[in-house]
N, C-alpha and C. Protein backbone atom coordinates (compact mmCIF):
# COMPACT_ATOMS: atom_id res chain seq x y z
N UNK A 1 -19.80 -2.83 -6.23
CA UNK A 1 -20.77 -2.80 -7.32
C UNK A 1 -21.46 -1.44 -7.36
N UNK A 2 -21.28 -0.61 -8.78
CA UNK A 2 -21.84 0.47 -8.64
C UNK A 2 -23.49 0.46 -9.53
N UNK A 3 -24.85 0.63 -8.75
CA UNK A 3 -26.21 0.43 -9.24
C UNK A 3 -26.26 1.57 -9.53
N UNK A 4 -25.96 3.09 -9.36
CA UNK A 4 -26.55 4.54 -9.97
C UNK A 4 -25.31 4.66 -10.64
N UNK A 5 -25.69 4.53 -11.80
CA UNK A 5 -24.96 5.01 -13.35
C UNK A 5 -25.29 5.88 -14.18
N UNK A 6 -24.55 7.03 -15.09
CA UNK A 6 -24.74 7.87 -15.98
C UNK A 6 -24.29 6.92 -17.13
N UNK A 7 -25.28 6.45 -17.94
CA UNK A 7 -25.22 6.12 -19.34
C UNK A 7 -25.45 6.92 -20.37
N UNK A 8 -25.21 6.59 -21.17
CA UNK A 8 -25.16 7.21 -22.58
C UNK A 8 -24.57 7.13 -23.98
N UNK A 9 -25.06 7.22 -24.87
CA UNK A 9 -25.10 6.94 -25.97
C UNK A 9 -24.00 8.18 -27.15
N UNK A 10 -22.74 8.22 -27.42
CA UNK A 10 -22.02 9.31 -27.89
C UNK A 10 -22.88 10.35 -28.56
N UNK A 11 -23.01 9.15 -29.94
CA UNK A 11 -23.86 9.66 -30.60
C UNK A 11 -25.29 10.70 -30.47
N UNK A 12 -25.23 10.93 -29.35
CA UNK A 12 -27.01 11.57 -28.84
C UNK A 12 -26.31 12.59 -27.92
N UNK A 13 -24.99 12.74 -27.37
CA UNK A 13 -24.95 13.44 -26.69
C UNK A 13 -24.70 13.14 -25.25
N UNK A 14 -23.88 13.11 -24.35
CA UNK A 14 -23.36 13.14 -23.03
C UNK A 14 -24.23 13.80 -22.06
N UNK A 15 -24.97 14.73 -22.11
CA UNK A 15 -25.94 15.42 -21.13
C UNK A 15 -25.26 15.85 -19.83
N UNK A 16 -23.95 15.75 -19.95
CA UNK A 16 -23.37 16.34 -18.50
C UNK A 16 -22.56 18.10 -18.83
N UNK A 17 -21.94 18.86 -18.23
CA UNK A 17 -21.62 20.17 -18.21
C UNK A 17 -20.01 19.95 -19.35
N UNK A 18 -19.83 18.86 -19.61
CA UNK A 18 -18.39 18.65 -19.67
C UNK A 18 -18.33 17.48 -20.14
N UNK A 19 -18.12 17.22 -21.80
CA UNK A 19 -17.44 15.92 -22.01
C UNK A 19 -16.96 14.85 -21.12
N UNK A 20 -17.02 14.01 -20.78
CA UNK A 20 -16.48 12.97 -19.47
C UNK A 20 -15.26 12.38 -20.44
N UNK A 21 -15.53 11.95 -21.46
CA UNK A 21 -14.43 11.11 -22.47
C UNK A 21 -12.85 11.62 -21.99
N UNK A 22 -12.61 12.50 -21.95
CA UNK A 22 -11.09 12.73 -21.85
C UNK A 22 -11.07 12.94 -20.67
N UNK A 23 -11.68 13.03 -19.36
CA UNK A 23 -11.48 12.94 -17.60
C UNK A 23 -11.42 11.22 -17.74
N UNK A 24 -12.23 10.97 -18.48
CA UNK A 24 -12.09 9.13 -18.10
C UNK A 24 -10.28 8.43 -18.40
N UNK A 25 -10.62 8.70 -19.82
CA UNK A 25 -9.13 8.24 -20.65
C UNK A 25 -7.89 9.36 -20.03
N UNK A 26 -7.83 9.14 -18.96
CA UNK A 26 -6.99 10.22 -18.24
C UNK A 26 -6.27 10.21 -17.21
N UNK A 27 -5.22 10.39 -16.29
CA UNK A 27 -4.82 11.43 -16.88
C UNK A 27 -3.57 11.24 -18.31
N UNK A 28 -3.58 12.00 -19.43
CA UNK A 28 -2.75 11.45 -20.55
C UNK A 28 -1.51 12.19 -20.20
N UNK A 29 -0.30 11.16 -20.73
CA UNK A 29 1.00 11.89 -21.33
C UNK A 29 0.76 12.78 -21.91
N UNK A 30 1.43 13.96 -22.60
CA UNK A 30 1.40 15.48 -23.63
C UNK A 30 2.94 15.08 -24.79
N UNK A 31 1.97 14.67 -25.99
CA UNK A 31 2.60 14.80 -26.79
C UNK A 31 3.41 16.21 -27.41
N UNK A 32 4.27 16.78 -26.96
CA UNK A 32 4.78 18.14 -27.18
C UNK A 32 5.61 18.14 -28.37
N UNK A 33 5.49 18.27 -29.54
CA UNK A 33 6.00 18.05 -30.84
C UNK A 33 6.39 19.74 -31.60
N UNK A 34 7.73 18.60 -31.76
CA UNK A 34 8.58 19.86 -32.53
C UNK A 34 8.75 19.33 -34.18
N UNK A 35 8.50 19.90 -35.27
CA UNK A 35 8.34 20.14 -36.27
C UNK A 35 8.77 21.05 -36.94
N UNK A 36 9.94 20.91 -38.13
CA UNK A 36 10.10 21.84 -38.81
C UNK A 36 9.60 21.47 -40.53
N UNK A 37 9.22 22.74 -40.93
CA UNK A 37 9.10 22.93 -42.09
C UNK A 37 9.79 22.86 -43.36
N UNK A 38 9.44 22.23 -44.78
CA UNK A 38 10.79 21.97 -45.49
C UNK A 38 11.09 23.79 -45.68
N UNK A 39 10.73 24.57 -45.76
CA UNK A 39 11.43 26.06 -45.84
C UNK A 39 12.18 26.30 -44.63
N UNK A 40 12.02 25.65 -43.32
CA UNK A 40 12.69 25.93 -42.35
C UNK A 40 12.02 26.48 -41.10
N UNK A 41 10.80 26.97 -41.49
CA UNK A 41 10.03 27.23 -39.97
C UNK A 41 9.64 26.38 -39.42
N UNK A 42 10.20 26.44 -38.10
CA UNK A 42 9.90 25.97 -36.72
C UNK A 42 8.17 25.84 -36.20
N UNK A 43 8.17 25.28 -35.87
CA UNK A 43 6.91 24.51 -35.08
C UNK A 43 6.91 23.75 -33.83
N UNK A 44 6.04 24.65 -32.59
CA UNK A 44 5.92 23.85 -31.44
C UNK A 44 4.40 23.44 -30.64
N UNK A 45 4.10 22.40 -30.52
CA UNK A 45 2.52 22.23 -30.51
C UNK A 45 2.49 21.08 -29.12
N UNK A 46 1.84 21.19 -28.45
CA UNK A 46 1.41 20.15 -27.44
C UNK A 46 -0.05 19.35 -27.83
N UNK A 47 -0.07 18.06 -27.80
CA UNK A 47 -0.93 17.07 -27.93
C UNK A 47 -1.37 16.17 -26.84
N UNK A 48 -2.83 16.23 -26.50
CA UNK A 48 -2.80 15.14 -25.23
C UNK A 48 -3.45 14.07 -26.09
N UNK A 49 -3.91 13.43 -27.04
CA UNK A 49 -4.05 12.39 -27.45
C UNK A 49 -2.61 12.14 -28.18
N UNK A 50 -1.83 11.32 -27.10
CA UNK A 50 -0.80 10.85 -27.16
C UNK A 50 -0.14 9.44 -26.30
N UNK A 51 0.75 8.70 -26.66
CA UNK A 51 1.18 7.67 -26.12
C UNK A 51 2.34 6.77 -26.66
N UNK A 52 3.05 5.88 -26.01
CA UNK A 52 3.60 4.95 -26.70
C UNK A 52 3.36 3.46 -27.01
N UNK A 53 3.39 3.11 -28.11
CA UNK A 53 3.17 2.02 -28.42
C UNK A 53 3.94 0.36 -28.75
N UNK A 54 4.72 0.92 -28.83
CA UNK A 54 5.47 -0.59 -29.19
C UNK A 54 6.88 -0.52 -28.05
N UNK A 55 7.33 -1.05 -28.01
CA UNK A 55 9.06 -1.54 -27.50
C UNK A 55 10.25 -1.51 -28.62
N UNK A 56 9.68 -2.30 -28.97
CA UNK A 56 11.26 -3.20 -30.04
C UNK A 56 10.66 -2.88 -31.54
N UNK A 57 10.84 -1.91 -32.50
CA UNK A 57 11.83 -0.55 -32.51
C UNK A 57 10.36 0.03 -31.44
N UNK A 58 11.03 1.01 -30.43
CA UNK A 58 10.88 1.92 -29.76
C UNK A 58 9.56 2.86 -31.13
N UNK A 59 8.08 2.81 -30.86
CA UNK A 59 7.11 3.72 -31.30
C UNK A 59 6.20 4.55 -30.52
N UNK A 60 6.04 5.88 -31.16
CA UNK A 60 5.10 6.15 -30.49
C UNK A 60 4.28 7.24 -31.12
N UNK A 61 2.91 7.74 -30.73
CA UNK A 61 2.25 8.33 -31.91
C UNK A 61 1.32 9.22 -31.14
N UNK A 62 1.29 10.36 -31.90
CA UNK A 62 0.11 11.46 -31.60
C UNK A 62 -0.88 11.73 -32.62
N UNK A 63 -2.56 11.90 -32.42
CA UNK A 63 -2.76 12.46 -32.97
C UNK A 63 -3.49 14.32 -33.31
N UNK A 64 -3.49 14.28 -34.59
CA UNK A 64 -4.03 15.61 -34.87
C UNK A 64 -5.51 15.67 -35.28
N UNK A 65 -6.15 16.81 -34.21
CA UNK A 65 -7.55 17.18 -34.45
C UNK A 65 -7.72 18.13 -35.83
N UNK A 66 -7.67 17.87 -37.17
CA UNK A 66 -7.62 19.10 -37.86
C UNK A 66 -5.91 19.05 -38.58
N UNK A 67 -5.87 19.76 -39.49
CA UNK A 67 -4.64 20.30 -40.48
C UNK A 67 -4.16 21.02 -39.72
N UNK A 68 -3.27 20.98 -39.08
CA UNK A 68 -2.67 21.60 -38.06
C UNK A 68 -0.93 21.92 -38.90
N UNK A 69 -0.18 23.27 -38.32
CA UNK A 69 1.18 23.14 -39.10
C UNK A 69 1.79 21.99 -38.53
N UNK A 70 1.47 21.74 -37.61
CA UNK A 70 2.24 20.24 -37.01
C UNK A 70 2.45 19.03 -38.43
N UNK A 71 1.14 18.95 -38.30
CA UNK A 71 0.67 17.57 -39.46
C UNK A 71 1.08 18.05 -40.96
N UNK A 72 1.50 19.04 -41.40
CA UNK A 72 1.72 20.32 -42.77
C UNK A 72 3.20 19.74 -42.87
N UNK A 73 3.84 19.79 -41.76
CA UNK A 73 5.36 20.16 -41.22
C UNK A 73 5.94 18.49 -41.90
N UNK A 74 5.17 17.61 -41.10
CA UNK A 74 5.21 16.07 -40.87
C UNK A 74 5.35 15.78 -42.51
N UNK A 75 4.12 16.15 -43.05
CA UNK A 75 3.99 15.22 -44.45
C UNK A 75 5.09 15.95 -45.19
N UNK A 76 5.67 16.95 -44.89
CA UNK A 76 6.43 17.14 -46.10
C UNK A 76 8.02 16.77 -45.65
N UNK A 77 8.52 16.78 -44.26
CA UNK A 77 9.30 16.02 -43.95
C UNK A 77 9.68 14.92 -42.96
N UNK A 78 8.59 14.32 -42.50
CA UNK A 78 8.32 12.60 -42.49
C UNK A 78 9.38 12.85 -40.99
N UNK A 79 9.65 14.11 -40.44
CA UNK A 79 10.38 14.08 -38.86
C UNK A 79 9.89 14.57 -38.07
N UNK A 80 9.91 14.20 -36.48
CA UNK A 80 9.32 15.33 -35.91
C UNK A 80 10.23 14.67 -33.82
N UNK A 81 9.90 15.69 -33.28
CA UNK A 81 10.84 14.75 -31.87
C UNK A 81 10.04 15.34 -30.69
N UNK A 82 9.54 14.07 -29.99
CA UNK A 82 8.25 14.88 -28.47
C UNK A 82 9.76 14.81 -27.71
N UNK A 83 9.09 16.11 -26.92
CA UNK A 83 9.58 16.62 -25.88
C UNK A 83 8.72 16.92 -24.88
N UNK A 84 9.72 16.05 -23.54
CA UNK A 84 8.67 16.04 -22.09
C UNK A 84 8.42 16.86 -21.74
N UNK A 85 6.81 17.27 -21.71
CA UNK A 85 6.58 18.75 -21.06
C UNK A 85 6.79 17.78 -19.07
N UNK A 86 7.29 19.28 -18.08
CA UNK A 86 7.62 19.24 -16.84
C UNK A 86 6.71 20.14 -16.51
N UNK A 87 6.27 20.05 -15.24
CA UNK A 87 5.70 20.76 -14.09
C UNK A 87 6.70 22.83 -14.44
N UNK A 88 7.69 22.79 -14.38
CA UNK A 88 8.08 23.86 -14.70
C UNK A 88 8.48 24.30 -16.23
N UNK A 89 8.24 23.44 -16.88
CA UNK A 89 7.68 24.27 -18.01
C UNK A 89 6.49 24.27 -18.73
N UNK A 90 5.17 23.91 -17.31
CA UNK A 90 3.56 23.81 -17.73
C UNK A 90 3.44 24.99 -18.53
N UNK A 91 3.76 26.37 -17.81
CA UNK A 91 3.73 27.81 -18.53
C UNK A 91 4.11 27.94 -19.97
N UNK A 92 5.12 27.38 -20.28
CA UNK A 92 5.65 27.54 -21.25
C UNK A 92 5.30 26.61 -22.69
N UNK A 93 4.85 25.06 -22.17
CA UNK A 93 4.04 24.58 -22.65
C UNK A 93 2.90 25.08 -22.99
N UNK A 94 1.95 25.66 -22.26
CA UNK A 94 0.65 26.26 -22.80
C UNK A 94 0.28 27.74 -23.21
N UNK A 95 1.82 28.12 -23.49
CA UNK A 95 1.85 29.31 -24.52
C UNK A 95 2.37 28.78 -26.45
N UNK A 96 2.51 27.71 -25.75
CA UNK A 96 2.65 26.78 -27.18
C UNK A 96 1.35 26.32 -28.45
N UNK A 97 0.31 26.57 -27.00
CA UNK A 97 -0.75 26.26 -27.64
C UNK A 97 -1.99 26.82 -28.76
N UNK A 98 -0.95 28.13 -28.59
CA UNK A 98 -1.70 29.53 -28.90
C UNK A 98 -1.88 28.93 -30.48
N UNK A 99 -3.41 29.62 -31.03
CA UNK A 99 -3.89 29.68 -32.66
C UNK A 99 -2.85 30.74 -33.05
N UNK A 100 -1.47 30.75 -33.34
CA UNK A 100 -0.86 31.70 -34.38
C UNK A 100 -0.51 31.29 -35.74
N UNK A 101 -0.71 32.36 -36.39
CA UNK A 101 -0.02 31.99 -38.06
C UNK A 101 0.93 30.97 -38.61
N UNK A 102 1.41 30.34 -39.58
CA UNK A 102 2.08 29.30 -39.20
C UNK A 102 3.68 30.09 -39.32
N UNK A 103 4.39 30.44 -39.76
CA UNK A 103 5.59 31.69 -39.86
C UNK A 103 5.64 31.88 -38.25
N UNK A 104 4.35 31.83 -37.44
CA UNK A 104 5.09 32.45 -36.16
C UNK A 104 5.67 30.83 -35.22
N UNK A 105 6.53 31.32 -34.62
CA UNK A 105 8.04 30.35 -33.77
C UNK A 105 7.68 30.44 -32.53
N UNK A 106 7.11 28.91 -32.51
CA UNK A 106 6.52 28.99 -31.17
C UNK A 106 7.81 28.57 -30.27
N UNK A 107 8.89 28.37 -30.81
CA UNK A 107 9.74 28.46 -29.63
C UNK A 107 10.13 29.49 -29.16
N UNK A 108 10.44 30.38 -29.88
CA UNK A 108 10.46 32.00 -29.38
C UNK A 108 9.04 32.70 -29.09
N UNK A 109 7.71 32.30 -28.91
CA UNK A 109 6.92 32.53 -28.59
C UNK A 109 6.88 32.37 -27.10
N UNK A 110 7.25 30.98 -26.55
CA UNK A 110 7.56 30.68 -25.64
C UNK A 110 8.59 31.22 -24.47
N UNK A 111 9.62 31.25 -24.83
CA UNK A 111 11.15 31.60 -24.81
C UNK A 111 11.86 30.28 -24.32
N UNK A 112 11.49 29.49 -25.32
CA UNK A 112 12.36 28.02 -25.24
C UNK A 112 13.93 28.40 -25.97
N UNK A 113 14.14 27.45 -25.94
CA UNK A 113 15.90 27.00 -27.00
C UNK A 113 15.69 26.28 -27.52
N UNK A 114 15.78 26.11 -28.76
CA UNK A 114 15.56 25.17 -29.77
C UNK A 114 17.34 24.39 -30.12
N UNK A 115 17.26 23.20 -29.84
CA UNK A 115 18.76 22.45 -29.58
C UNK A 115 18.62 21.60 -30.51
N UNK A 116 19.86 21.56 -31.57
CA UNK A 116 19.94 20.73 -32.80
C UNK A 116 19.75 19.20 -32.52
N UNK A 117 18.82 18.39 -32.93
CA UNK A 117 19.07 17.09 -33.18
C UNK A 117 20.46 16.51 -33.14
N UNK A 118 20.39 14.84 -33.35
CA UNK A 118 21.12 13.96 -33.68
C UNK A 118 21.05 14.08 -34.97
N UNK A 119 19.79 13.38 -35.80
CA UNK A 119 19.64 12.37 -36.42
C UNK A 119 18.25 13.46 -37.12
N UNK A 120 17.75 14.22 -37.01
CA UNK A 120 16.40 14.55 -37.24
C UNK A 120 16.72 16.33 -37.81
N UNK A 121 15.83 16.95 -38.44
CA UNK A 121 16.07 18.01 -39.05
C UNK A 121 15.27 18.84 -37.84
N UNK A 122 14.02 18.73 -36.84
CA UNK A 122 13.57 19.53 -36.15
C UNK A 122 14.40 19.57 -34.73
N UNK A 123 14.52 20.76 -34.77
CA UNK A 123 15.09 20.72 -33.00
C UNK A 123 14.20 20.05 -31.47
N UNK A 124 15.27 19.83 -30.62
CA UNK A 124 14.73 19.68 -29.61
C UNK A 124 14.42 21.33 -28.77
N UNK A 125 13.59 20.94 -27.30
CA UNK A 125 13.29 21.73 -26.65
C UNK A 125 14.63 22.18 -25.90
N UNK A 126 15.06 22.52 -25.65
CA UNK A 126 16.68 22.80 -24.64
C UNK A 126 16.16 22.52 -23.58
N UNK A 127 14.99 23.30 -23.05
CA UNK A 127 14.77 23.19 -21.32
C UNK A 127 13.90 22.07 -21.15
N UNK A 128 13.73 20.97 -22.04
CA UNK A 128 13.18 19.79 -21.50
C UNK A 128 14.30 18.60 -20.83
N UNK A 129 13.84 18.12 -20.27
CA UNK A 129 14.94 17.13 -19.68
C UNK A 129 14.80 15.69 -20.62
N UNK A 130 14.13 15.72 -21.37
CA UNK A 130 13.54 14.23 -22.44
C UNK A 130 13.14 14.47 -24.23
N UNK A 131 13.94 14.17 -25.11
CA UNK A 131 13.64 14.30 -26.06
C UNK A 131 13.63 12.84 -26.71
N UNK A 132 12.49 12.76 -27.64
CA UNK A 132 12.79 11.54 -28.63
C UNK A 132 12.80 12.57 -30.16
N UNK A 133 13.86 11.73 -30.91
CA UNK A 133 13.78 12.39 -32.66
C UNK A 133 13.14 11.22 -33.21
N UNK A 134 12.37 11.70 -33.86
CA UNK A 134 11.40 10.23 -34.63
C UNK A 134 11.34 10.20 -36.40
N UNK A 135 11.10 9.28 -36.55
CA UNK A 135 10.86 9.40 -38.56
C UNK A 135 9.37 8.95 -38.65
N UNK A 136 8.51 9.38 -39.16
CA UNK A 136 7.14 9.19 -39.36
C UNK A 136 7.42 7.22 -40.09
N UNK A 137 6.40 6.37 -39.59
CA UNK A 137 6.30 5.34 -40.54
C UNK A 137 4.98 4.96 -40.64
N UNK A 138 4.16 5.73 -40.03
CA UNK A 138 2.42 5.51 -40.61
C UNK A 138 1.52 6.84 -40.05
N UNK A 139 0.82 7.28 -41.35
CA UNK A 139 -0.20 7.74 -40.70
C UNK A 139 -1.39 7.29 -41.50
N UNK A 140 -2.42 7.58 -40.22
CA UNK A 140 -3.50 6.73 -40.61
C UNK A 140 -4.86 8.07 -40.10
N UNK A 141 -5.87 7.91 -40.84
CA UNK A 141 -6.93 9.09 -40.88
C UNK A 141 -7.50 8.12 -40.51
N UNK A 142 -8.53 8.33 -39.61
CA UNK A 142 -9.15 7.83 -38.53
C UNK A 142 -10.42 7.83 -39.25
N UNK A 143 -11.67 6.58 -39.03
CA UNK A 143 -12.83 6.93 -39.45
C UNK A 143 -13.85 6.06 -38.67
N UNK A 144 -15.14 6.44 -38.76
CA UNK A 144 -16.09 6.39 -37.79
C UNK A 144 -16.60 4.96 -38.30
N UNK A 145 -17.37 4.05 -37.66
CA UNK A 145 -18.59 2.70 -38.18
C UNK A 145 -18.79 3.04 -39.29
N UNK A 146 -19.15 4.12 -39.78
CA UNK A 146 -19.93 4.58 -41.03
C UNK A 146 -19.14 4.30 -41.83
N UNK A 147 -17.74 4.11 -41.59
CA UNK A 147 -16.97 4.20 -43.03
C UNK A 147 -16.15 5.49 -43.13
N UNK A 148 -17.20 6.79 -42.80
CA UNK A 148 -16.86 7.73 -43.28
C UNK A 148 -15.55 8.88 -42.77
N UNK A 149 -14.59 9.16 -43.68
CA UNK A 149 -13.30 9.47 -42.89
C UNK A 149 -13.42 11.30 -41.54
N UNK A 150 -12.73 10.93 -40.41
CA UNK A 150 -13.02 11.90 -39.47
C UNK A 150 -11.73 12.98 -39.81
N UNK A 151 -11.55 14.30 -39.41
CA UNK A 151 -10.64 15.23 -39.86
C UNK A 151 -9.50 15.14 -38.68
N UNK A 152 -9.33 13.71 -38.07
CA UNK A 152 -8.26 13.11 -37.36
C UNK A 152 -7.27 12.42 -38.19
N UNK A 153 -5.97 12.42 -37.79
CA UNK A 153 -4.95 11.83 -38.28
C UNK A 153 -4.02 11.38 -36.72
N UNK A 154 -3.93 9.99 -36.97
CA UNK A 154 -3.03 9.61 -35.97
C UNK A 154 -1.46 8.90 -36.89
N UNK A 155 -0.55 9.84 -36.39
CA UNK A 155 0.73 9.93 -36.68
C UNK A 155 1.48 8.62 -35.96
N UNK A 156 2.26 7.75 -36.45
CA UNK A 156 3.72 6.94 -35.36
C UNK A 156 4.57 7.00 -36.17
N UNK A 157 5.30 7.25 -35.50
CA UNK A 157 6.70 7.69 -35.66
C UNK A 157 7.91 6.77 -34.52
N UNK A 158 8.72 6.00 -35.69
CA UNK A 158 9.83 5.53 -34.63
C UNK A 158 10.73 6.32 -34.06
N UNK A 159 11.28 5.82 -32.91
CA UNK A 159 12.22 6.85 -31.95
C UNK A 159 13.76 6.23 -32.45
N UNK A 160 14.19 7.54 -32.65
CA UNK A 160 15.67 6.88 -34.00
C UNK A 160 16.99 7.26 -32.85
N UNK A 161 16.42 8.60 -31.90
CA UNK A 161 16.97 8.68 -30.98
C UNK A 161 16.48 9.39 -29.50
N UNK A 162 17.25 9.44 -28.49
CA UNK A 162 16.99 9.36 -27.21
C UNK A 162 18.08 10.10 -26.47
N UNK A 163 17.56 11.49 -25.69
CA UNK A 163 17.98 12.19 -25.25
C UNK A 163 17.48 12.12 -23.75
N UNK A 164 18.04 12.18 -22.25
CA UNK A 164 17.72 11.88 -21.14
C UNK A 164 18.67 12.86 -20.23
N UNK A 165 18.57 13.70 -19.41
CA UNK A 165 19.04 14.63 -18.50
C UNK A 165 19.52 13.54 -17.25
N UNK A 166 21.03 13.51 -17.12
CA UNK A 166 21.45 12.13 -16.67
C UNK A 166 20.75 12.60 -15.15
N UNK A 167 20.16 13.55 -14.09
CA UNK A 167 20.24 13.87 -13.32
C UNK A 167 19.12 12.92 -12.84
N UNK A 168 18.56 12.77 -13.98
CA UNK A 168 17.23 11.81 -14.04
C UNK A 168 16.94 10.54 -14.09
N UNK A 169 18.27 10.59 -13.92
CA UNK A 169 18.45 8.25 -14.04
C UNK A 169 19.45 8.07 -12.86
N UNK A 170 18.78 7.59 -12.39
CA UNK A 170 18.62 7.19 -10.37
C UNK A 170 19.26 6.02 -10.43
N UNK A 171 20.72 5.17 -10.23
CA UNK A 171 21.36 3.75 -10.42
C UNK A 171 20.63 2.91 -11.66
N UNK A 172 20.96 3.75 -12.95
CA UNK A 172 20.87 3.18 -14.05
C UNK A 172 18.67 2.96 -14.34
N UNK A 173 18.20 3.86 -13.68
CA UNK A 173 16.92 3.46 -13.63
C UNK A 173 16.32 4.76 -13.80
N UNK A 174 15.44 5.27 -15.03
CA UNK A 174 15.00 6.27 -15.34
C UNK A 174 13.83 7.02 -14.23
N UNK A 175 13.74 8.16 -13.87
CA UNK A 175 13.13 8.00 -12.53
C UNK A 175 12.17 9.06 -12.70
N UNK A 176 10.58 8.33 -13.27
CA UNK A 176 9.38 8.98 -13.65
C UNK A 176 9.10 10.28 -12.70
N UNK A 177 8.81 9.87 -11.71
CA UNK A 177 8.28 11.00 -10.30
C UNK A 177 9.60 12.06 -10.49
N UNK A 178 10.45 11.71 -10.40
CA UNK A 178 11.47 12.88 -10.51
C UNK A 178 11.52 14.09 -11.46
N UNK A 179 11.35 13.82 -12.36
CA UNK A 179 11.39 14.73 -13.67
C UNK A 179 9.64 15.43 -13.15
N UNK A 180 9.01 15.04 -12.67
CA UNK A 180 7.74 16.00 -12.19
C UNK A 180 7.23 15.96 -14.12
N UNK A 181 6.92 15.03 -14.62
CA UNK A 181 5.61 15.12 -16.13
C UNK A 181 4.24 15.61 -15.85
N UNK A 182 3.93 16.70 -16.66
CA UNK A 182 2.49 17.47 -16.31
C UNK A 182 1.70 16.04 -17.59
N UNK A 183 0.55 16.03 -17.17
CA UNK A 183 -0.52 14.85 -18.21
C UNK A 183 -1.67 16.23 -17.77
N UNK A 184 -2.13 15.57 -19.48
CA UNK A 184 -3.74 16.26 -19.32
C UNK A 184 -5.14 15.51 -18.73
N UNK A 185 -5.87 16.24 -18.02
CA UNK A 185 -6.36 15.46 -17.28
C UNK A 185 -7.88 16.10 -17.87
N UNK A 186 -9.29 15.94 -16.77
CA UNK A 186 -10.44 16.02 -17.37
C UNK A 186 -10.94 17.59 -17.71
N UNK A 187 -11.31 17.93 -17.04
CA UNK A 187 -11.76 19.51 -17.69
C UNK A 187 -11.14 20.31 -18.51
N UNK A 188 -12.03 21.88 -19.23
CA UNK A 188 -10.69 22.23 -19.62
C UNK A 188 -9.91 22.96 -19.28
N UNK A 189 -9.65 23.35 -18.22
CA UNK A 189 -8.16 23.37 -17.79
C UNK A 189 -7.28 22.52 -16.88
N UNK A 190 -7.48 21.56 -16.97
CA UNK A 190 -7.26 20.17 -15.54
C UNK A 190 -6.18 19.91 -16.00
N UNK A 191 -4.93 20.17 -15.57
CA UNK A 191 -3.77 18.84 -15.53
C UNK A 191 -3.24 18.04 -14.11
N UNK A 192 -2.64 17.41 -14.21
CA UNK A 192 -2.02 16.80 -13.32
C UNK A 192 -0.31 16.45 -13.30
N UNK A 193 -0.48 16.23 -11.91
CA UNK A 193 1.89 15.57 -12.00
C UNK A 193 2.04 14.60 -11.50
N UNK A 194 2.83 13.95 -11.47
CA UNK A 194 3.41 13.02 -10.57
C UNK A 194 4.67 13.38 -9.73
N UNK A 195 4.60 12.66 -8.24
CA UNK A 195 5.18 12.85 -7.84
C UNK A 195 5.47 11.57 -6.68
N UNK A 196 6.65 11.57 -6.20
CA UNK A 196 6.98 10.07 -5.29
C UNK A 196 5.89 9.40 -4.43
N UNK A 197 4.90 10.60 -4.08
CA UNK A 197 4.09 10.24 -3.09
C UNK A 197 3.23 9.76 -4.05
N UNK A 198 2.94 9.63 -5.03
CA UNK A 198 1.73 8.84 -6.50
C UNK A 198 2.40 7.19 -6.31
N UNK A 199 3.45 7.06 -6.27
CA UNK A 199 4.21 5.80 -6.35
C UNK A 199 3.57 4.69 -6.15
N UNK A 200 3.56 3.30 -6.61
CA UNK A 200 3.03 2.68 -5.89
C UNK A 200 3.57 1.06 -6.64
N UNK A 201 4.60 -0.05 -5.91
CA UNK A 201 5.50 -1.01 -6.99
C UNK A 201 4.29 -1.73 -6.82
N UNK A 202 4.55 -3.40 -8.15
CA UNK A 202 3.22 -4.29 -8.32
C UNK A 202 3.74 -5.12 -9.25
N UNK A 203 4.47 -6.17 -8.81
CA UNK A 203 4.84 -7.34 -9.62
C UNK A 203 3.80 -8.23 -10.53
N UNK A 204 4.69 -8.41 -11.72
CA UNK A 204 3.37 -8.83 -12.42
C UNK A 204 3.31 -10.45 -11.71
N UNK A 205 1.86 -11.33 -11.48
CA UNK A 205 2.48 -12.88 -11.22
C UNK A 205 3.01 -13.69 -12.15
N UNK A 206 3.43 -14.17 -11.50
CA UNK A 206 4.60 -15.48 -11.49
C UNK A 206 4.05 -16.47 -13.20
């Protein structure tokens, strides 16, 4: 039982050095979204308000703080495919993140490879070991008690297909700790990984 608590009210303000909201809800997956443009420019953006949501069709959804070319890219062609950011390509991921013009290619910003789809008009990452290609089927603008709409948009998008680095599926069993996934964690620069020693099995009961 914990009796000394920091409460607080959003609305009024947190009073600590540092937002707590995203150290709490944490540590997150990184929505890393590739997006192309109907003219053809490329787009690469990392998202930590991200996750999956459904099973059966396979969903999952990020959203955007702001008009971002990500969300520009999306509405005009309804595709887009996350790619697993890894522990070795944290670097390369967070040169993704940079405020540039929208014309500039954040995969060559990076020095990624941009690898043709299945099924989807935006490329995958080459040096990721995990791609999903998705088709947008809702977005929804987010809004406060008040009613009044916030300059958030949360995107889902079904997964139409599924790309997996076989090195990474351990006797038919996809193998999380292995692939080393960076999540965003509380401060701002905090991430985190996983790794075998995080492990821990837990049957649901009976």
């Amino acid at each position: 039982m914990f009796t000394d608590r920091h409460s607080y009210e959003p609305r009024h303000g947190h009073g600590l050095a540092h937002d707590p909201f995203n150290a709490i809800v944490g540590p997150r997956p990184i929505g890393w979204i590739s997006t192309r443009s109907r003219a053809g420019a490329l787009n690469l953006a990392p998202y930590s308000f991200f996750n999956a949501f459904n099973y059966t069709p396979p969903i999952i959804g990020f959203a955007s703080l702001g008009l971002k070319d990500t969300l520009r890219n999306l509405n005009e062609t309804g595709e887009f495919v996350w790619n697993l950011a890894t522990r070795p390509l944290a670097e390369a991921m967070n040169q993704t993140c940079a405020a540039v013009p929208p014309e500039v290619d954040e995969f060559a910003l990076a020095g990624l490879t941009p690898v043709a789809s299945s099924l989807v008009a935006p490329p995958r990452v080459g040096e990721s070991p995990v791609a999903f290609e998705c088709r947008l089927t809702q977005q929804i603008q987010l809004q406060g008690l008040d009613g009044r709409p916030v300059a958030t948009w949360l995107n889902l998008g079904e997964v139409v297909a599924v790309h997996i680095a076989r090195e990474f599926i351990v006797e038919g069993v996809y193998d999380t700790a292995l692939a080393s996934p960076v999540l965003r964690g509380g401060g701002p620069a905090d991430y985190f990984g996983i790794g075998a020693a995080q492990r821990f099995r837990m049957l649901r009961p009976a």
